[in-house]
Every structure is written in structure tokens, then in C-alpha cells.
Protein backbone atom coordinates (compact mmCIF):
# COMPACT_ATOMS: atom_id res chain seq x y z
CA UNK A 1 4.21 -17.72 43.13
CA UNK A 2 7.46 -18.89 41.70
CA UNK A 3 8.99 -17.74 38.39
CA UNK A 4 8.18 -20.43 36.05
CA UNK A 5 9.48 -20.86 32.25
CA UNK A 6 8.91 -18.15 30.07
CA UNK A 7 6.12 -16.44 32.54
CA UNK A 8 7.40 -13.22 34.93
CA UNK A 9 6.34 -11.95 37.96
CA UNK A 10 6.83 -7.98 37.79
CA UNK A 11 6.39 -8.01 41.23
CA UNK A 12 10.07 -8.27 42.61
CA UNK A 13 13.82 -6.71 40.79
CA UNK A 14 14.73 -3.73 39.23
CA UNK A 15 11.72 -1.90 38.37
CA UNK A 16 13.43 0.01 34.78
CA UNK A 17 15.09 -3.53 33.97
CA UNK A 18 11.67 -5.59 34.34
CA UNK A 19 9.82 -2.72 32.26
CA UNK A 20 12.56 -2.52 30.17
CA UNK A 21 12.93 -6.59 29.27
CA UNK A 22 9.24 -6.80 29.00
CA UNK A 23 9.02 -4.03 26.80
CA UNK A 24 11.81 -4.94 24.26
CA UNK A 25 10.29 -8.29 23.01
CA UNK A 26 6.48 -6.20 22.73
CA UNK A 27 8.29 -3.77 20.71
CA UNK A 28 10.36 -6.21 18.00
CA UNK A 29 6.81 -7.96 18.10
CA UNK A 30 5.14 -4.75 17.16
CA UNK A 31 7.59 -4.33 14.42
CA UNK A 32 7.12 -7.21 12.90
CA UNK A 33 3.34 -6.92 13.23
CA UNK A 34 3.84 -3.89 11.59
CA UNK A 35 5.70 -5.70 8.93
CA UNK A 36 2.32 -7.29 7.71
CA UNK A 37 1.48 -4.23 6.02
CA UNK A 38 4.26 -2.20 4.94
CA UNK A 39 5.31 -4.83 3.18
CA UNK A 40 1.90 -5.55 1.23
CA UNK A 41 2.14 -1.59 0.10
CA UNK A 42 5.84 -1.71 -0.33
CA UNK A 43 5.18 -4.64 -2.55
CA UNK A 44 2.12 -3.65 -4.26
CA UNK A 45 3.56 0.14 -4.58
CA UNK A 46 6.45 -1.29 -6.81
CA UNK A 47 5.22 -4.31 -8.51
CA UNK A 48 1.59 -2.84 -9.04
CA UNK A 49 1.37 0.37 -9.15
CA UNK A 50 0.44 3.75 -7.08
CA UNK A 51 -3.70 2.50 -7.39
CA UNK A 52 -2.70 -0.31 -5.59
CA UNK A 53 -1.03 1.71 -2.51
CA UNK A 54 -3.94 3.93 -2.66
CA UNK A 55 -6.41 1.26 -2.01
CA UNK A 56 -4.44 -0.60 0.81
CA UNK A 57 -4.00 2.63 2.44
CA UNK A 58 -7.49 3.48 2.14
CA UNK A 59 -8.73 0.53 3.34
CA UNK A 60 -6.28 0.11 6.62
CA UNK A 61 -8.04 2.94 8.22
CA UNK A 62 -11.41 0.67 7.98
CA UNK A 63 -9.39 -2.20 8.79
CA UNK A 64 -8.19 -0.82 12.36
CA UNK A 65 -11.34 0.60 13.04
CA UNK A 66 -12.70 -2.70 13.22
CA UNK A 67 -9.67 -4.59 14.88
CA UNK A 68 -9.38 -2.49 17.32
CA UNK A 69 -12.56 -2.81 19.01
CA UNK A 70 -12.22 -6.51 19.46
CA UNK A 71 -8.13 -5.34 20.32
CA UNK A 72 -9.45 -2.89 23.35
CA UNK A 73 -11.77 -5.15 24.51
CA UNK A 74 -8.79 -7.60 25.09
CA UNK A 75 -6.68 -5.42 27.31
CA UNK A 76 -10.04 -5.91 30.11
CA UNK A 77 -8.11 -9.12 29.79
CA UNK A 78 -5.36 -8.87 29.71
CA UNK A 79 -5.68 -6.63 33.12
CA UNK A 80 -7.56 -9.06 34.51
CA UNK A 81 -5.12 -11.97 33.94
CA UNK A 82 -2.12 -10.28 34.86
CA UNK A 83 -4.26 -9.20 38.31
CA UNK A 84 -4.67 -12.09 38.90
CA UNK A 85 -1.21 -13.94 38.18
CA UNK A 86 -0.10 -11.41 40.80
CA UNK A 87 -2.32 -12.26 43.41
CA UNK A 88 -2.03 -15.96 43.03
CA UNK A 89 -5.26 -16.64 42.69
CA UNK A 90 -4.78 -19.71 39.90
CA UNK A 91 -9.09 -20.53 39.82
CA UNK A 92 -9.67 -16.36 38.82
CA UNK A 93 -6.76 -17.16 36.61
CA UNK A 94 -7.96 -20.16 35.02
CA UNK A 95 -11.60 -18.86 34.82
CA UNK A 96 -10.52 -15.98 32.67
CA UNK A 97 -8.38 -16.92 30.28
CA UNK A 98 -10.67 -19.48 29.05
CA UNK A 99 -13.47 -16.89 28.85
CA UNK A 100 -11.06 -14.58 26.35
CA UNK A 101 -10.51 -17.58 24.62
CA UNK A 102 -13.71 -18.31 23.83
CA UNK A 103 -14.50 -14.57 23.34
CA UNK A 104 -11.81 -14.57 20.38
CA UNK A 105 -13.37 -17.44 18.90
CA UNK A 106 -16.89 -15.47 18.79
CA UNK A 107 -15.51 -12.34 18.01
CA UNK A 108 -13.42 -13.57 14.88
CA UNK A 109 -16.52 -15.24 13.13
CA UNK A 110 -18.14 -11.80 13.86
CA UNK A 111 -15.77 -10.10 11.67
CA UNK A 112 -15.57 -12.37 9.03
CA UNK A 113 -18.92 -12.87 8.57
CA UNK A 114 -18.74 -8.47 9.21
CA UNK A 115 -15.83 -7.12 7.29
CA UNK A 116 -17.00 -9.32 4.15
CA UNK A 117 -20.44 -8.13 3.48
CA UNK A 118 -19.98 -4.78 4.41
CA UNK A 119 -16.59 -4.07 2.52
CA UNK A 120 -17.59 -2.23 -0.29
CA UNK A 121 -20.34 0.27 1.54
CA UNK A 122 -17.65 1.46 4.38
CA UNK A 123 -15.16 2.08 1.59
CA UNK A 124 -17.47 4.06 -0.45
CA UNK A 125 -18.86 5.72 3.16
CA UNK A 126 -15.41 7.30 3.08
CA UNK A 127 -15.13 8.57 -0.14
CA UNK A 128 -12.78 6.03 -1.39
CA UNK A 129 -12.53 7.37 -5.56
CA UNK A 130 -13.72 5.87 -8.65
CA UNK A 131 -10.24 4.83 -9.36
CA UNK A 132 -9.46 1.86 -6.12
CA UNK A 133 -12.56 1.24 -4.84
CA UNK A 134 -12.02 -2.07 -6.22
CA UNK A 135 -8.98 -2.89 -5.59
CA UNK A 136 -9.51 -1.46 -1.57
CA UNK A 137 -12.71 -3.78 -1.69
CA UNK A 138 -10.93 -6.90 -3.20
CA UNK A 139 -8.19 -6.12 -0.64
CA UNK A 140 -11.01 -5.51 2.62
CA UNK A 141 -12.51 -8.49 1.70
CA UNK A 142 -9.91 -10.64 2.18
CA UNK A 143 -8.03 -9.60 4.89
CA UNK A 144 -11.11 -10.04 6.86
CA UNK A 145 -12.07 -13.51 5.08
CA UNK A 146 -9.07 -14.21 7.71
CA UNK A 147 -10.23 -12.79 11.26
CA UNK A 148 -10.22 -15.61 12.97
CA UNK A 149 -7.18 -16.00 13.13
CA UNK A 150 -5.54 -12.71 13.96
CA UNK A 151 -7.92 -12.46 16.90
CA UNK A 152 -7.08 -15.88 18.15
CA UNK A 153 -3.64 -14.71 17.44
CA UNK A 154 -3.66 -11.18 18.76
CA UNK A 155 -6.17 -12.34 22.29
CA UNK A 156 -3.82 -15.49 22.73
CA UNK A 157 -0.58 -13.21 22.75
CA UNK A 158 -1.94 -10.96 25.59
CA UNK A 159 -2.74 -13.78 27.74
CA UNK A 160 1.05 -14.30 27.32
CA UNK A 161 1.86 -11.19 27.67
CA UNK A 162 -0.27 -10.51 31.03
CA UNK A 163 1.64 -13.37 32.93
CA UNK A 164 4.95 -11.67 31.88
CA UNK A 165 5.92 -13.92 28.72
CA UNK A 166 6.43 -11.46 25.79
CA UNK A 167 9.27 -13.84 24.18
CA UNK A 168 7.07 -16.22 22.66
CA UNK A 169 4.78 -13.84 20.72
CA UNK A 170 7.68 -12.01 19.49
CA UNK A 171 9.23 -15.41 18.18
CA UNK A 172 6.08 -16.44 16.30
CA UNK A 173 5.61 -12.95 14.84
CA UNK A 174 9.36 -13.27 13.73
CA UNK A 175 8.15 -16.76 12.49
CA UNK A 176 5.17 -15.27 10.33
CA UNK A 177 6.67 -12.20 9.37
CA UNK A 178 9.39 -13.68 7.05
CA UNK A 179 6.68 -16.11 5.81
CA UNK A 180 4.56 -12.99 4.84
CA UNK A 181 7.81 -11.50 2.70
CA UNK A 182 8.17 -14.90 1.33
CA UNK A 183 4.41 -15.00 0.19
CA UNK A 184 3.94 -11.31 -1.12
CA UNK A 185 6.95 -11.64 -3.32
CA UNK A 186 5.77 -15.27 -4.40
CA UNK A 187 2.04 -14.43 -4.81
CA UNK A 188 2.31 -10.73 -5.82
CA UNK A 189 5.53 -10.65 -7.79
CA UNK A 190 6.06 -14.00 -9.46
CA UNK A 191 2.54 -14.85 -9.73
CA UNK A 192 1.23 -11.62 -10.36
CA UNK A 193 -2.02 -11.94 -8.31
CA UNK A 194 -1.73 -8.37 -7.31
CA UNK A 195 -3.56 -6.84 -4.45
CA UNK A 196 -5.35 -9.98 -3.79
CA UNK A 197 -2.18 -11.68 -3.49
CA UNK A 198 -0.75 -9.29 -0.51
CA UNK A 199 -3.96 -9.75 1.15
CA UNK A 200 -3.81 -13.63 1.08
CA UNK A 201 0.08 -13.57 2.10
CA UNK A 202 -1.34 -11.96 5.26
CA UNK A 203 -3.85 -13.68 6.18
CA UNK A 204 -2.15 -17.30 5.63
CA UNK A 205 0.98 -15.52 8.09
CA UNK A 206 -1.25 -14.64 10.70
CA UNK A 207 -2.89 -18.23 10.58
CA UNK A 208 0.93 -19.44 11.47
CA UNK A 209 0.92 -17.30 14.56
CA UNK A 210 -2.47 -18.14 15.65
CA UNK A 211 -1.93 -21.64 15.43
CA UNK A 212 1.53 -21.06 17.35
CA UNK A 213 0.30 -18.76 19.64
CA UNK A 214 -2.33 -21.63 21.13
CA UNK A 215 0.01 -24.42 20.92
CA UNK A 216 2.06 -22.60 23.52
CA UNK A 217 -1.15 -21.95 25.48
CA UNK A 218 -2.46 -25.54 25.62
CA UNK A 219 0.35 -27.69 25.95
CA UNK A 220 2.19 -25.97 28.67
CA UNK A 221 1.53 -27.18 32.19
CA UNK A 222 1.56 -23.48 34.11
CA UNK A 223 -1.16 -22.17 36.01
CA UNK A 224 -2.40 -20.27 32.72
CA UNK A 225 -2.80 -23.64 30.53
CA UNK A 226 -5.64 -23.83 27.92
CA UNK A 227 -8.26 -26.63 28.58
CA UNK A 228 -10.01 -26.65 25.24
CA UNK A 229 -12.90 -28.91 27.42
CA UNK A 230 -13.32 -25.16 29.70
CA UNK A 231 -13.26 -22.93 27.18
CA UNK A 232 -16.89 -21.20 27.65
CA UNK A 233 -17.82 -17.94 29.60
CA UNK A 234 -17.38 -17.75 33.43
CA UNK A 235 -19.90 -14.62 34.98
CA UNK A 236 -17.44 -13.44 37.11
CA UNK A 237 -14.57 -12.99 34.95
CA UNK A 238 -16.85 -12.11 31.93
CA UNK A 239 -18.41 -9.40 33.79
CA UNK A 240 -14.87 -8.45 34.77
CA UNK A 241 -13.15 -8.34 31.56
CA UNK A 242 -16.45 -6.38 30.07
CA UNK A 243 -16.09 -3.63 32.54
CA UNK A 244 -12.56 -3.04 32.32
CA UNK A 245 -12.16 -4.00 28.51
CA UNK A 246 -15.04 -2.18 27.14
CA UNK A 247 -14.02 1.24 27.67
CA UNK A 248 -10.88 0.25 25.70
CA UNK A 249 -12.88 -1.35 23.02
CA UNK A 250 -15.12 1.60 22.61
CA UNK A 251 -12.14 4.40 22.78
CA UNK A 252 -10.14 2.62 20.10
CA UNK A 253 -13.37 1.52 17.94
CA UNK A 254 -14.27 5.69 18.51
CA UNK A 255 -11.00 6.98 18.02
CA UNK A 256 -10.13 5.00 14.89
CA UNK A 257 -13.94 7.20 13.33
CA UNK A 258 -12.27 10.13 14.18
CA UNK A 259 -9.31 8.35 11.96
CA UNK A 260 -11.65 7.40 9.07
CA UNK A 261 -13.12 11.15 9.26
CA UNK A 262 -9.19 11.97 8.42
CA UNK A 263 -8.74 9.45 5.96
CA UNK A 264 -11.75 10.85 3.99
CA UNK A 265 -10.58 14.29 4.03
CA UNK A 266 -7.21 13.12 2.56
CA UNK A 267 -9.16 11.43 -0.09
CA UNK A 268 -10.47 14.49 -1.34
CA UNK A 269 -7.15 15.43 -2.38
CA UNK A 270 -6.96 12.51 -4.48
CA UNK A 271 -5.11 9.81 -5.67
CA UNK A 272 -1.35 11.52 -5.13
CA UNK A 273 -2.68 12.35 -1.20
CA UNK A 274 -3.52 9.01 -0.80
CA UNK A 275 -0.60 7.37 -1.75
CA UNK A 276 1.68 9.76 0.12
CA UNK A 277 -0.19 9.49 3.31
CA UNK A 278 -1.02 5.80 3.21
CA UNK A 279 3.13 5.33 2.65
CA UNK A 280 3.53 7.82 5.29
CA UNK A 281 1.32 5.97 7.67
CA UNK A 282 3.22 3.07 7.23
CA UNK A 283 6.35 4.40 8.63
CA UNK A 284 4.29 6.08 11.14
CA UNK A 285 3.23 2.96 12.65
CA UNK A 286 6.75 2.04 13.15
CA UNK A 287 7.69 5.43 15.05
CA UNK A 288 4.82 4.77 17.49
CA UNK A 289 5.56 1.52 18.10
CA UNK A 290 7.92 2.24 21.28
CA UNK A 291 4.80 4.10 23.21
CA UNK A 292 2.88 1.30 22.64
CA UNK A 293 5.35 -1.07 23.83
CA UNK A 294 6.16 0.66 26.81
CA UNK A 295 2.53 1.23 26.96
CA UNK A 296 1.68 -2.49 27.05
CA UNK A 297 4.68 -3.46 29.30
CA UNK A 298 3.42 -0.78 32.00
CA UNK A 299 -0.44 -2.29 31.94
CA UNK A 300 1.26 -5.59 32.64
CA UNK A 301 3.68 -4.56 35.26
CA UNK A 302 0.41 -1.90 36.81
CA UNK A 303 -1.35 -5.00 37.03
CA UNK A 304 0.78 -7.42 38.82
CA UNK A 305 1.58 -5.12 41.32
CA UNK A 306 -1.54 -3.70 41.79
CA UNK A 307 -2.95 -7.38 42.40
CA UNK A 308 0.24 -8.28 44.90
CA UNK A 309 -0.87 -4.55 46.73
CA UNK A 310 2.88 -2.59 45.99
CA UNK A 311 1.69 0.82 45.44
CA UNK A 312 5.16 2.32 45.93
CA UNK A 313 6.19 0.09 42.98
CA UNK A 314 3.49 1.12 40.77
CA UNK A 315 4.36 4.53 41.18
CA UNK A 316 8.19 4.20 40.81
CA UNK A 317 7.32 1.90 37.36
CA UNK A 318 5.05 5.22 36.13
CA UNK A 319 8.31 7.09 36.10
CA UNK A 320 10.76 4.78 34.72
CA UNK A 321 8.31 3.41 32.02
CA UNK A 322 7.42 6.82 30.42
CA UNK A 323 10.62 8.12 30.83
CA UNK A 324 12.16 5.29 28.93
CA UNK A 325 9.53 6.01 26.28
CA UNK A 326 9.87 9.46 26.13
CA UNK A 327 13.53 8.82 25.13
CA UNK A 328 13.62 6.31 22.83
CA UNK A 329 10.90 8.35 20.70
CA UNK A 330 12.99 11.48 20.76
CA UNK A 331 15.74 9.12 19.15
CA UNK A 332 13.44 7.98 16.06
CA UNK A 333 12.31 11.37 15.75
CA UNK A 334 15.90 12.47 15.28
CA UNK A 335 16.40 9.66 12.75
CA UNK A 336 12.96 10.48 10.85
CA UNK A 337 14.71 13.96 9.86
CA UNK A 338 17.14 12.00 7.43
CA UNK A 339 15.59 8.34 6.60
CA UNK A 340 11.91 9.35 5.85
CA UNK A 341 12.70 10.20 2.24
CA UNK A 342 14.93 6.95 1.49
CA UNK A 343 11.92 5.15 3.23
CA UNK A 344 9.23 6.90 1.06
CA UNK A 345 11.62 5.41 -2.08
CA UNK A 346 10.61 1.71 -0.56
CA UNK A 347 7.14 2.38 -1.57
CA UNK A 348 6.83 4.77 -4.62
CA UNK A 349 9.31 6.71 -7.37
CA UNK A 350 6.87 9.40 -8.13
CA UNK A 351 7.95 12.25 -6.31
CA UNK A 352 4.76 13.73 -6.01
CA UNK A 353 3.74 10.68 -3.67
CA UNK A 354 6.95 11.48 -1.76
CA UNK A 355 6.56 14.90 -1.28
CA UNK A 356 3.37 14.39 0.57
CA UNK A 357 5.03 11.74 2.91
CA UNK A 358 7.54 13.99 4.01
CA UNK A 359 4.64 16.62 4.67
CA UNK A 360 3.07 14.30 6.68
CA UNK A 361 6.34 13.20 8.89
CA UNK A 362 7.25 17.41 9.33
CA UNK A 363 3.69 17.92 10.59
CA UNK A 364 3.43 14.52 12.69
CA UNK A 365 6.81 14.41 13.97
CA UNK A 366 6.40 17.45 16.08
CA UNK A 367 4.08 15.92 18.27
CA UNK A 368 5.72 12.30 18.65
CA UNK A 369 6.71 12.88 22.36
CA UNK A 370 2.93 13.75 23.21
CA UNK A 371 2.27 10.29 22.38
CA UNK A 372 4.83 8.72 24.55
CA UNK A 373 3.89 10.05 27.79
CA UNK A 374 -0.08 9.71 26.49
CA UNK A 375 0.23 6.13 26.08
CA UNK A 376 2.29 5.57 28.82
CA UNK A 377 -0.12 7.24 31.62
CA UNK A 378 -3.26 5.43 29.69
CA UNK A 379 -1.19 2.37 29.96
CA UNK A 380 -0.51 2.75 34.00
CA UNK A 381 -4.34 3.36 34.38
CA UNK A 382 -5.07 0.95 32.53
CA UNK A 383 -2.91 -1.94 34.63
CA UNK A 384 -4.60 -0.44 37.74
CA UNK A 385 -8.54 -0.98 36.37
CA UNK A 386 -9.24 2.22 35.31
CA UNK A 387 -10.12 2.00 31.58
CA UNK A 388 -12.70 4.44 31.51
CA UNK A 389 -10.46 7.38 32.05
CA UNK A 390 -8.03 6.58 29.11
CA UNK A 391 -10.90 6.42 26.90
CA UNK A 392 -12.93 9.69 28.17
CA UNK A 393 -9.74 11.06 27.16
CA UNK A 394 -8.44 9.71 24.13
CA UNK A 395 -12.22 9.66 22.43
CA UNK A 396 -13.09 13.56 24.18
CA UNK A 397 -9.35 14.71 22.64
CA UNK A 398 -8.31 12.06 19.56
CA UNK A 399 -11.75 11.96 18.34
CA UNK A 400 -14.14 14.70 19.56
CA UNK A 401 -11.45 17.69 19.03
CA UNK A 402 -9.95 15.89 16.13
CA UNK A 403 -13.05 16.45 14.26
CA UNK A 404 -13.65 19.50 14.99
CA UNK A 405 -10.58 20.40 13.90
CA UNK A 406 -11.24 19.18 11.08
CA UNK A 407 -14.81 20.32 10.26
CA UNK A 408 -14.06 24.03 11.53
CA UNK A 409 -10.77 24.40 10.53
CA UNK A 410 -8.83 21.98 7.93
CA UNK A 411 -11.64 21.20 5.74
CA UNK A 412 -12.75 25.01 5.51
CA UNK A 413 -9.47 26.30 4.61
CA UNK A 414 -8.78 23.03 2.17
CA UNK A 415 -5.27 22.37 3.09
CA UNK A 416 -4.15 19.03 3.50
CA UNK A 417 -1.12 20.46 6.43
CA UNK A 418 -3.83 21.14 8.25
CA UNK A 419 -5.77 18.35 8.27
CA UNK A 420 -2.08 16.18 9.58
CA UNK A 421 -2.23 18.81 12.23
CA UNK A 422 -5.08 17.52 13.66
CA UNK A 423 -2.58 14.73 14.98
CA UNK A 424 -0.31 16.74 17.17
CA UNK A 425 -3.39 18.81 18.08
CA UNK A 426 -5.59 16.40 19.98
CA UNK A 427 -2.02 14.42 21.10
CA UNK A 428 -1.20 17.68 23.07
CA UNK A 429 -4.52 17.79 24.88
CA UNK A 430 -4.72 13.93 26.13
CA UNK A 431 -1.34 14.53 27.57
CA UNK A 432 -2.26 17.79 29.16
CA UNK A 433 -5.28 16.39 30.88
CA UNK A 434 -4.02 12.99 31.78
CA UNK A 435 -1.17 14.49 33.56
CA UNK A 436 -3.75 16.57 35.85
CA UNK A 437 -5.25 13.38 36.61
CA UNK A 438 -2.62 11.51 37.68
CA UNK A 439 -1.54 14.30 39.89
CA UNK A 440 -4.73 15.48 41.27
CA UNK A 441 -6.78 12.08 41.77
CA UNK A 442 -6.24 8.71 44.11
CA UNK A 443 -5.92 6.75 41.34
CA UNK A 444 -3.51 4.08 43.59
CA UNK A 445 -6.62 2.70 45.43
CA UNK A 446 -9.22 2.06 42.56
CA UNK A 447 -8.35 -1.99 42.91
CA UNK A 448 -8.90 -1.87 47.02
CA UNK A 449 -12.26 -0.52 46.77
CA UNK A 450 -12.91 -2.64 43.50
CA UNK A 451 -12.51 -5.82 45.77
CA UNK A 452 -14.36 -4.28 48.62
């Protein structure tokens, strides 16, 4: 299959330089992405007050809890696809990517029709105080009034993404990133709408890159083209995408409880805790941005060459992936020492607030690294088929042992350290046993027998 327009085959050139050029446009796309919502509580934090920040950061926990369910299931996609763009096999192709089309288009109306009705009972299932449940229900509600499109947006992107295109997203993110700045200052500081404003400024962004996002889709004329006459469920791929997908779906959906069991413990600390871990948080998401990227870019590159049968490559792209990773997170973490603070100041003045971020970032940023070569194995196993084994790992260490942690140990002793330790914790186990894993099972060989 010949290189065509924005789409890559991973299959052929320098294995570090394809990872690496993949990678870079997933990871200015994650930054913007992660734009969305530091700059609702950077926003809100100033122009509203410390309540405000409270309630979005109470709320995102809820928020990615739900996402990411519908997210996981899309990597069984996104595997799929990028299988097989590298096999050639343009009907499998077409078959699938119209079945995660119209999967995002069921999925989204689910969690509308879900997020908005049961807002206000998850938030006060957490232990959300008195003081912002409101506000974090006002601000639930409406991010999730908009669904639609960020699944459209989010599904559509990985189809990209799987035949080797990660340009495009990141230009449309770029696109609806400076719209959202535009619109939070607009609707939250000049027209004083308040949380409800930052929440609308997202959802109308993300609209932009769903619409953008399927544009590209249906109006190209590649083998992955969007036929909105085919959209509907094919067996075969269905069945495909469900098996490989749903692990992910359920590790992230079971993961982000264990997340949610954190979040309420830091809400028993109260309204200062709150703040300075939801502003924490938000710079958080930017530090683990690169694992995700690299992450993403090895599923992509797994897949290709697992579908074109170059198991030498696949091995060699293990290496160079996580090392890559490993090294650009040992940069930021260097960098967090003595920018967190002036960060923290883009959020909040009270010092109390900041004095918990900078907790947080001591605690978490010993066990940055973990993640890196975490997500980067998942990631490889992932490409190959194996989705189950990321998430008996990642729900067995990031949720099972992270609440344990916390119901034996943090919660017991009432310290809120301890409770942030549960991060580096369970981040040191997934690596520990993934590693074994990859060294002690055939993992190369899964997509042979799969087709056998």
C-alpha cells in the first residue's frame, strides 16, 4: 500500500523517527486537549473564585470516569483499523471504521442523555461539600449536554490516528483550543456567566473539532473514507473491536473509580484540598501527556506491523518508543521542581491552595517515570491485540491496590500525603509486573493464532 496524503505506513524507515513523528503531533494534540480544562479552572479560579475551582475539579474526576469508558473502548478500534491499514485489506478497513462511527454516534446520545440526569447524585456519591455542589452540578451538566460531539470528535481522531495521520487532529485541536480561550474569557469574564460559561466555551470548541474531524473523514478519497450511506454495524468488525476495545473500556471506566475513591478522600479535607489538588491535577495532566503520546504512537506503529507480520520491528519499536518516553518525562520532571509554584499562581493567590499543589507535585513527581514505561508496554500490547493484559494490570494495581491503600492506610492515618501516595504506589507495581510479562510470555504471536 502506497503512502498516501496525510496517512503513514509504520511499516518501512527509521523505526525512532516514525515513532518519534507520530508521536509529536499526539502529544501537541494532547496539550491542547488538555487546554480545555486548565483553562476553564484557570479562568474560573481568577475571575470567580476558589468555589468555582473546587467544583470543576471535583467534577473532572466524574467527568473522566465516564469518557473514558467510551475512550477505551475506541482503542479496540483503533487497533483494529491500523491492523488492518497494514495488511491491506481495504473491505476489513472500510467495514470498521464505519462501525466506530456509528458506535460514537450511539455512545454520545448515551452520555448526554447519562451525564445529565445523573449529575447531581454522582457528585453527592463522592462527597462533593455543601459549599460547590452546585456549581460542580451546573458545571457536570453541561459539559455532558455536549457528548456528542467530543466522542464524534475524540473516535473520529483515532481513526486518523490508526492509519498514521496524527497532523490533522492536532491542527483542529489547535483550531478549537484558541476558540475555547476566546470563549471562556468572553463568556466567563466579560459576560460574567461564571462556571456555566467555561462549561459552554467547551463544549461549543469541541463541536468545532468534531465537525472538522469528520469533514476530513468523509471528503477524502483514501481507502479509510466515510460513507455516511454505510455507517451501521458490521459483525465481524463489531465483534472485533468489542473484544479488543472492551478490556480498555472497562480498565479505564475501573481505574478512573479507583480515581473518584481518591477524589472523595481529598474532599474530606475540604474546600482548600480541593482547590489545591484540582489545580494540581491540571498541571498533572500536562506532565503525563508524553507517556500517553508515546503510548498512542506505539499502539499504532504495534499494529501496523503486527498486521504486515514484522515481529523484529515490533520489538525494536518497544525499545525506542519507551525509551524516548522515559526521557522526555525525566525532563518535565526536572522542570516541575521550579515552574510548579509560578503555575499554581495561574490558578489561585491563596497560598494555602498553593501549598497543597506543590504537595501534590513532591509526592507525584517521584513516580512520573513509572508511568512512562507503564504506558508504553500497555501501549505495545495493546497494538498487538492484547487488551486484556493492560487492563488486568492497570485495574488489579491502579485500582484494586490503590484502594486499599487508601482504605488501610491513608484514610486511617488521615493524611492527605498519603492519600497522593497512592499514585506512585500502584504506578510502581503495573510497571513491575508488566515488565515480567513482556519478558517471560510470547506475546509476538497473539495476532497469528488470532487469525488462525
Amino acid at each position: 500500500m502506497a503512502k498516501k496524503q496525510d496517512a503513514v505506513l509504520m511499516t518501512s524507515g527509521s523505526i525512532p523517527g516514525r515513532i518519534f513523528n507520530f508521536a509529536m503531533p499526539l502529544l501537541l494534540g494532547n496539550l491542547f486537549q488538555q487546554m480545555y480544562n486548565a483553562v476553564d479552572s484557570a479562568i474560573v479560579g481568577r475571575f470567580v473564585g476558589k468555589e468555582a475551582l473546587a467544583a470543576i475539579g471535583s467534577s473532572s474526576s466524574l467527568i473522566f470516569l465516564i469518557v473514558s469508558l467510551f475512550m477505551g473502548i475506541a482503542i479496540g478500534g483503533s487497533v483494529c483499523v491500523s491492523q488492518y491499514y497494514g495488511a491491506g485489506d481495504h473491505t476489513g478497513l472500510h467495514h470498521a471504521i464505519h462501525t466506530i462511527v456509528a458506535f460514537s454516534l450511539i455512545s454520545g446520545a448515551a452520555m448526554t442523555v447519562f451525564g445529565i440526569i445523573l449529575s447531581r447524585k454522582l457528585l453527592i456519591l463522592i462527597d462533593t461539600p455543601a459549599d460547590v455542589i452546585g456549581l460542580s452540578t451546573l458545571y457536570f451538566s453541561i459539559f455532558f449536554a455536549g457528548s456528542l460531539p467530543l466522542v464524534v470528535y475524540n473516535l473520529g481522531s483515532g481513526l486518523l490516528r490508526a492509519v498514521g495521520d496524527s497532523k490533522r487532529p492536532l491542527y483542529y485541536l489547535i483550531l478549537s483550543s484558541v476558540l475555547n480561550i476566546f470563549l471562556d474569557l468572553l463568556l466567563v469574564a466579560v459576560i460574567k456567566m461564571g462556571i456555566a460559561g467555561a462549561a459552554l466555551a467547551t463544549v461549543i470548541s469541541e463541536a468545532v473539532s468534531a465537525i472538522f474531524v469528520m469533514r476530513a473523514l468523509i471528503c477524502t478519497d483514501e481507502p479509510y473514507k466515510v460513507n455516511i450511506k454505510d455507517v451501521r454495524f458490521y459483525g465481524r468488525q463489531l465483534k472485533n473491536i468489542v473484544q479488543v476495545g472492551l478490556p480498555s473500556g472497562v480498565q479505564n471506566a475501573v481505574v478512573s473509580v479507583s480515581n473518584v475513591v481518591i477524589q472523595s478522600s481529598i474532599n474530606t479535607f475540604g474546600t482548600i484540598a480541593m482547590a489545591g489538588c484540582g489545580a494540581y491535577m491540571k498541571i498533572d495532566g500536562f506532565v503525563v501527556l508524553p507517556a500517553m503520546s508515546f503510548s498512542m504512537a506505539l499502539t499504532t506503529f504495534t499494529g501496523q506491523n503486527m498486521g504486515a507480520g514484522d515481529h523484529e520491528r515490533v520489538k525494536k519499536g518497544l525499545f525506542a518508543g519507551t525509551g524516548m518516553s522515559v526521557a522526555m518525562i525525566l525532563l518535565i520532571v526536572l522542570a516541575l521542581q521550579f515552574v510548579t509554584e509560578p503555575l499554581l499562581h495561574i490558578f489561585t493567590s491563596d497560598p494555602e491552595v498553593i501549598e497543597v499543589g506543590l504537595t501534590m507535585m513532591r509526592v507525584e513527581s517521584m513516580g512520573y517515570v513509572l508511568v512512562a514505561i507503564s504506558h508504553a508496554l500497555a501501549g505495545v500490547l495493546r497494538g498487538v491485540g492484547l487488551t486484556k493484559i493492560p487492563m488486568f494490570v492497570m485495574v488489579g494495581c491502579w485500582c484494586g491496590l490503590r484502594m486499599l491503600w487508601i482504605m488501610t492506610v491513608a484514610r486511617p492515618a488521615g493524611s492527605l500525603k498519603l492519600v497522593i501516595a497512592g499514585y506512585p504506589i500502584t504506578w510502581l507495581a503495573s510497571m513491575i509486573i508488566l515488565l515480567i510479562y513482556i519478558w517471560r510470555v510470547d506475546w509476538l504471536h497473539y495476532y497469528e493464532k488470532k487469525l488462525k
